[in-house]
N, C-alpha and C. Protein backbone atom coordinates (compact mmCIF):
# COMPACT_ATOMS: atom_id res chain seq x y z
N UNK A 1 21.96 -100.62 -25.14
CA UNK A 1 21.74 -99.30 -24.61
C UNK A 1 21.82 -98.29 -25.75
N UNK A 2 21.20 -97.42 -25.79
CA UNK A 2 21.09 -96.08 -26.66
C UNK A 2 21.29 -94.80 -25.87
N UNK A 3 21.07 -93.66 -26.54
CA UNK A 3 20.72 -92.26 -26.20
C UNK A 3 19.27 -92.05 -26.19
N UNK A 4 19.22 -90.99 -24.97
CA UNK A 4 17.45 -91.00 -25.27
C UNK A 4 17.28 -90.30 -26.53
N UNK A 5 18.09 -89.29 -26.63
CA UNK A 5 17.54 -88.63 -28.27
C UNK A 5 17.03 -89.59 -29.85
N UNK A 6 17.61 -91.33 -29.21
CA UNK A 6 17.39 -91.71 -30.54
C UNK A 6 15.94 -93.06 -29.75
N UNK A 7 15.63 -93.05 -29.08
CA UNK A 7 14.35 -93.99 -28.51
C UNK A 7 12.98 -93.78 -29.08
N UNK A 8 12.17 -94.46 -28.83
CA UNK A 8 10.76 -94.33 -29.64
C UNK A 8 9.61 -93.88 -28.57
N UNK A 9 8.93 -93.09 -29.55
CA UNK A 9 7.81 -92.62 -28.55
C UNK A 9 6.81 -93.53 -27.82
N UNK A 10 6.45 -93.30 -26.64
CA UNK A 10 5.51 -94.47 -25.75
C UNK A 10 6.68 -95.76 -25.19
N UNK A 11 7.59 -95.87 -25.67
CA UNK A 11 8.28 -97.27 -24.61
C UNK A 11 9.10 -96.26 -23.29
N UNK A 12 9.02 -97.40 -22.67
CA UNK A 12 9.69 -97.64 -21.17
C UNK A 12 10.77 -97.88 -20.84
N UNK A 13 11.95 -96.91 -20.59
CA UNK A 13 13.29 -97.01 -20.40
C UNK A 13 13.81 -96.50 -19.44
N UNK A 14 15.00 -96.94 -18.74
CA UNK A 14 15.95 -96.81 -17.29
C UNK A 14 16.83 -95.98 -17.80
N UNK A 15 17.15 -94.90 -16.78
CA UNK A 15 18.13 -93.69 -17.45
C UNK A 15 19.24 -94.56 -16.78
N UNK A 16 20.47 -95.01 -17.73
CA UNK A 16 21.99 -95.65 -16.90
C UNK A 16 22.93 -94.79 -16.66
N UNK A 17 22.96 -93.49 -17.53
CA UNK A 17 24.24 -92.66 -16.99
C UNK A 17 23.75 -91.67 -17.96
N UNK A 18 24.43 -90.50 -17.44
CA UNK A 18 24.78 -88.90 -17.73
C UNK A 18 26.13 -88.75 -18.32
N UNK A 19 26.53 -88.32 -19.38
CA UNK A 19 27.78 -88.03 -20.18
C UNK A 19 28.18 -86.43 -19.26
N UNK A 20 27.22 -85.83 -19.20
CA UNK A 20 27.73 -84.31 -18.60
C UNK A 20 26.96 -84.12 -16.73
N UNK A 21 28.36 -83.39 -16.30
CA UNK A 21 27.76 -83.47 -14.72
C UNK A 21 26.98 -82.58 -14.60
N UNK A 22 27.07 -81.10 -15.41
CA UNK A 22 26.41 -80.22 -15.62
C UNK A 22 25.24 -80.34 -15.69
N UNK A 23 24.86 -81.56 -16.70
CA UNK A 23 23.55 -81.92 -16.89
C UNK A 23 22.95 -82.65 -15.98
N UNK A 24 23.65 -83.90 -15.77
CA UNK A 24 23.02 -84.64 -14.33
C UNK A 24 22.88 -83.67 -13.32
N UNK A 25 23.65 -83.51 -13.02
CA UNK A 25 23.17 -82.18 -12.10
C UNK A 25 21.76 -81.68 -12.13
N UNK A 26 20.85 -80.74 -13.25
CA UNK A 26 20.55 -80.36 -13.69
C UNK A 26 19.14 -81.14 -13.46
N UNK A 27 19.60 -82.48 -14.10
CA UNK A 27 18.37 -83.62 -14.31
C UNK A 27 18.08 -84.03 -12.78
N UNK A 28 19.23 -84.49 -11.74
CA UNK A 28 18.91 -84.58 -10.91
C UNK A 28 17.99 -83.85 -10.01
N UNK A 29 18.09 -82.67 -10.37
CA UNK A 29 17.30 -81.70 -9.47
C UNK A 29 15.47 -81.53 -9.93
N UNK A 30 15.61 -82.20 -11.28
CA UNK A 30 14.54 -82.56 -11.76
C UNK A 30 13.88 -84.28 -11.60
N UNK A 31 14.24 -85.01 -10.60
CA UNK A 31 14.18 -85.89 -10.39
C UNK A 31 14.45 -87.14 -11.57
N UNK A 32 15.53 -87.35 -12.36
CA UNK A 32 15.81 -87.76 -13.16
C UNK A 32 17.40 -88.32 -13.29
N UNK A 33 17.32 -89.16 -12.52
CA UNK A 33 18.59 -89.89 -12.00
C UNK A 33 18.96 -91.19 -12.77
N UNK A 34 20.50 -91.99 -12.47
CA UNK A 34 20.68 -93.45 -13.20
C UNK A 34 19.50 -94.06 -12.39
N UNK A 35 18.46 -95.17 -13.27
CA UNK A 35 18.37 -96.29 -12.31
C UNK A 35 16.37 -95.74 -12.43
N UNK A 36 16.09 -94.64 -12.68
CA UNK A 36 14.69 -93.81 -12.74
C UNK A 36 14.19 -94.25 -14.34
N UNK A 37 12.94 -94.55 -13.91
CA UNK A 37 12.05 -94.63 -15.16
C UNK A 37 11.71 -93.92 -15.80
N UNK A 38 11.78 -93.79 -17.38
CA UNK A 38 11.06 -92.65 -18.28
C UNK A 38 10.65 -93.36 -19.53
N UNK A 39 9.42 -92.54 -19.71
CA UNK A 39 8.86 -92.51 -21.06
C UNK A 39 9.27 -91.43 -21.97
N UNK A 40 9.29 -91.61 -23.11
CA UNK A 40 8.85 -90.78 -24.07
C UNK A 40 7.75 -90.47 -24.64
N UNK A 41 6.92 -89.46 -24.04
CA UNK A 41 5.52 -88.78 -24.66
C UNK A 41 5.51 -88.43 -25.65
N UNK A 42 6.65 -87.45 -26.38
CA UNK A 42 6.23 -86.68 -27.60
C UNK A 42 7.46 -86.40 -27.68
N UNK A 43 7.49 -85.75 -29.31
CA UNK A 43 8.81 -85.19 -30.18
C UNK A 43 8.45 -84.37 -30.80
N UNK A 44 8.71 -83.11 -30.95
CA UNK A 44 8.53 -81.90 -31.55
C UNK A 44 9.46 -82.02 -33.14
N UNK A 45 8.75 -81.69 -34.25
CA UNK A 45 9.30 -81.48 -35.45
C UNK A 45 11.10 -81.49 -35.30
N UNK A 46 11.57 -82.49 -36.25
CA UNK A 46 13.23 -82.97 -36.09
C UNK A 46 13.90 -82.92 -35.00
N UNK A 47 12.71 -83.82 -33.87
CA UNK A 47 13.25 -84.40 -32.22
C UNK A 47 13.75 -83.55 -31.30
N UNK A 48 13.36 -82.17 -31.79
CA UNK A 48 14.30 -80.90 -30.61
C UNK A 48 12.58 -80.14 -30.66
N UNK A 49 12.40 -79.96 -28.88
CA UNK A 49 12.89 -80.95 -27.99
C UNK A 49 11.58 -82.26 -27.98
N UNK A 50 12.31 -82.94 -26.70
CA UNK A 50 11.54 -83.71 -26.87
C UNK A 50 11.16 -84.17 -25.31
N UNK A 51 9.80 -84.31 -25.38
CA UNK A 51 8.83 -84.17 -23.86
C UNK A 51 9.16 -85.72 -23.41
N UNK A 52 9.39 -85.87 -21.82
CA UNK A 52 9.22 -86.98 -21.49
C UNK A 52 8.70 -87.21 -20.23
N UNK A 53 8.09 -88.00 -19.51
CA UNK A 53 7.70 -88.31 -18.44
C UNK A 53 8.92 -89.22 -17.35
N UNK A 54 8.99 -88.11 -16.13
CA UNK A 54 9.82 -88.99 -15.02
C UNK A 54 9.03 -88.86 -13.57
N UNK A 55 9.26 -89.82 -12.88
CA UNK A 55 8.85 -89.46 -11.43
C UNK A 55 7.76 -88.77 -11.56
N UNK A 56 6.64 -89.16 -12.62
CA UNK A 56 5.37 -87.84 -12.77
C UNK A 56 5.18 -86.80 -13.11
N UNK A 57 6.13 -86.52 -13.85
CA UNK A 57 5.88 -85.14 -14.38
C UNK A 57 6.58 -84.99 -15.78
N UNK A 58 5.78 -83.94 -16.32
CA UNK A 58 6.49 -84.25 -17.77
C UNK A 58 7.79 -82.92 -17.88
N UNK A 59 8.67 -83.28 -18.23
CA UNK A 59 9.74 -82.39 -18.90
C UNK A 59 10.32 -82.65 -20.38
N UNK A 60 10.64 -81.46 -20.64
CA UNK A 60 11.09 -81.02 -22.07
C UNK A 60 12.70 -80.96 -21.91
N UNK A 61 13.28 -81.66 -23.28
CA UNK A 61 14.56 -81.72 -22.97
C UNK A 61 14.99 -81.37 -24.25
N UNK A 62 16.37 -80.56 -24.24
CA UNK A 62 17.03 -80.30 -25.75
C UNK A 62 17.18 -81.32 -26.02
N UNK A 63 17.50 -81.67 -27.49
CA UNK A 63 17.88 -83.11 -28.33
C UNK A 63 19.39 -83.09 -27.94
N UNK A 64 19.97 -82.05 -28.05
CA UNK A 64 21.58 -81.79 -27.18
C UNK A 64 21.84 -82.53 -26.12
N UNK A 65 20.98 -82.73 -25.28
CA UNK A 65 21.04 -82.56 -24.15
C UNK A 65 20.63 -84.09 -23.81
N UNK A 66 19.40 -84.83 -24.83
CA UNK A 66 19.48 -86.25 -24.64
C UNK A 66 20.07 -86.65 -24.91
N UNK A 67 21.16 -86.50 -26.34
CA UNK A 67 21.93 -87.19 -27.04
C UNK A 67 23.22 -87.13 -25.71
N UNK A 68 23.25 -87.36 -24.83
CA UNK A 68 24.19 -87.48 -23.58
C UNK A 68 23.58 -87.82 -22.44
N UNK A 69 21.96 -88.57 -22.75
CA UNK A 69 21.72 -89.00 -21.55
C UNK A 69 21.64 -90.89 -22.27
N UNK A 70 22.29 -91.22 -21.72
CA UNK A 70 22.17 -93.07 -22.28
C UNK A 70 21.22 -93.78 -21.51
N UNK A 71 20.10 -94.54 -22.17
CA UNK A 71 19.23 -95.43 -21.49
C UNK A 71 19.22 -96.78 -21.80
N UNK A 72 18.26 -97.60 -21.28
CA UNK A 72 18.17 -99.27 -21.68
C UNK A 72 16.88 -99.72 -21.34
N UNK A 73 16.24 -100.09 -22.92
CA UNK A 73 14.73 -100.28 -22.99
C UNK A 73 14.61 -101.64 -21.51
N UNK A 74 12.99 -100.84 -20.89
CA UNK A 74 12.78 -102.17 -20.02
C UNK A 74 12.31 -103.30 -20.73
């Protein structure tokens, strides 16, 4: 398992947990839960932020803010 802030662009990974509730929170309401599929589309110049695809839609996330979301390549 990793952080999404450190994953590669184009693979396929399961979000396993949220370090901050604030944020799950946050993500949740953006459909972006443990157990939900995401890609990584794109990375903006030194990985902040960085675009990803969940549940269909793309969102932008601080590098802050991935570096506390932990995933596990499918």
């Amino acid at each position: 398992m990793q952080k999404l802030s450190d994953i590669a662009i184009g693979k396929e990974y399961i979000v396993k947990s949220i370090d901050n509730d604030e944020l799950a929170q946050k993500l949740l309401e953006m459909g972006c839960t443990p157990g939900e599929k995401i890609i990584v589309e794109r990375k903006a110049p030194f990985d902040d932020p960085i675009a990803i695809v969940v549940s269909g839609f793309m969102l932008s996330i601080r590098k802050e803010d991935a570096e506390q979301i932990i995933v596990k390549k499918l």
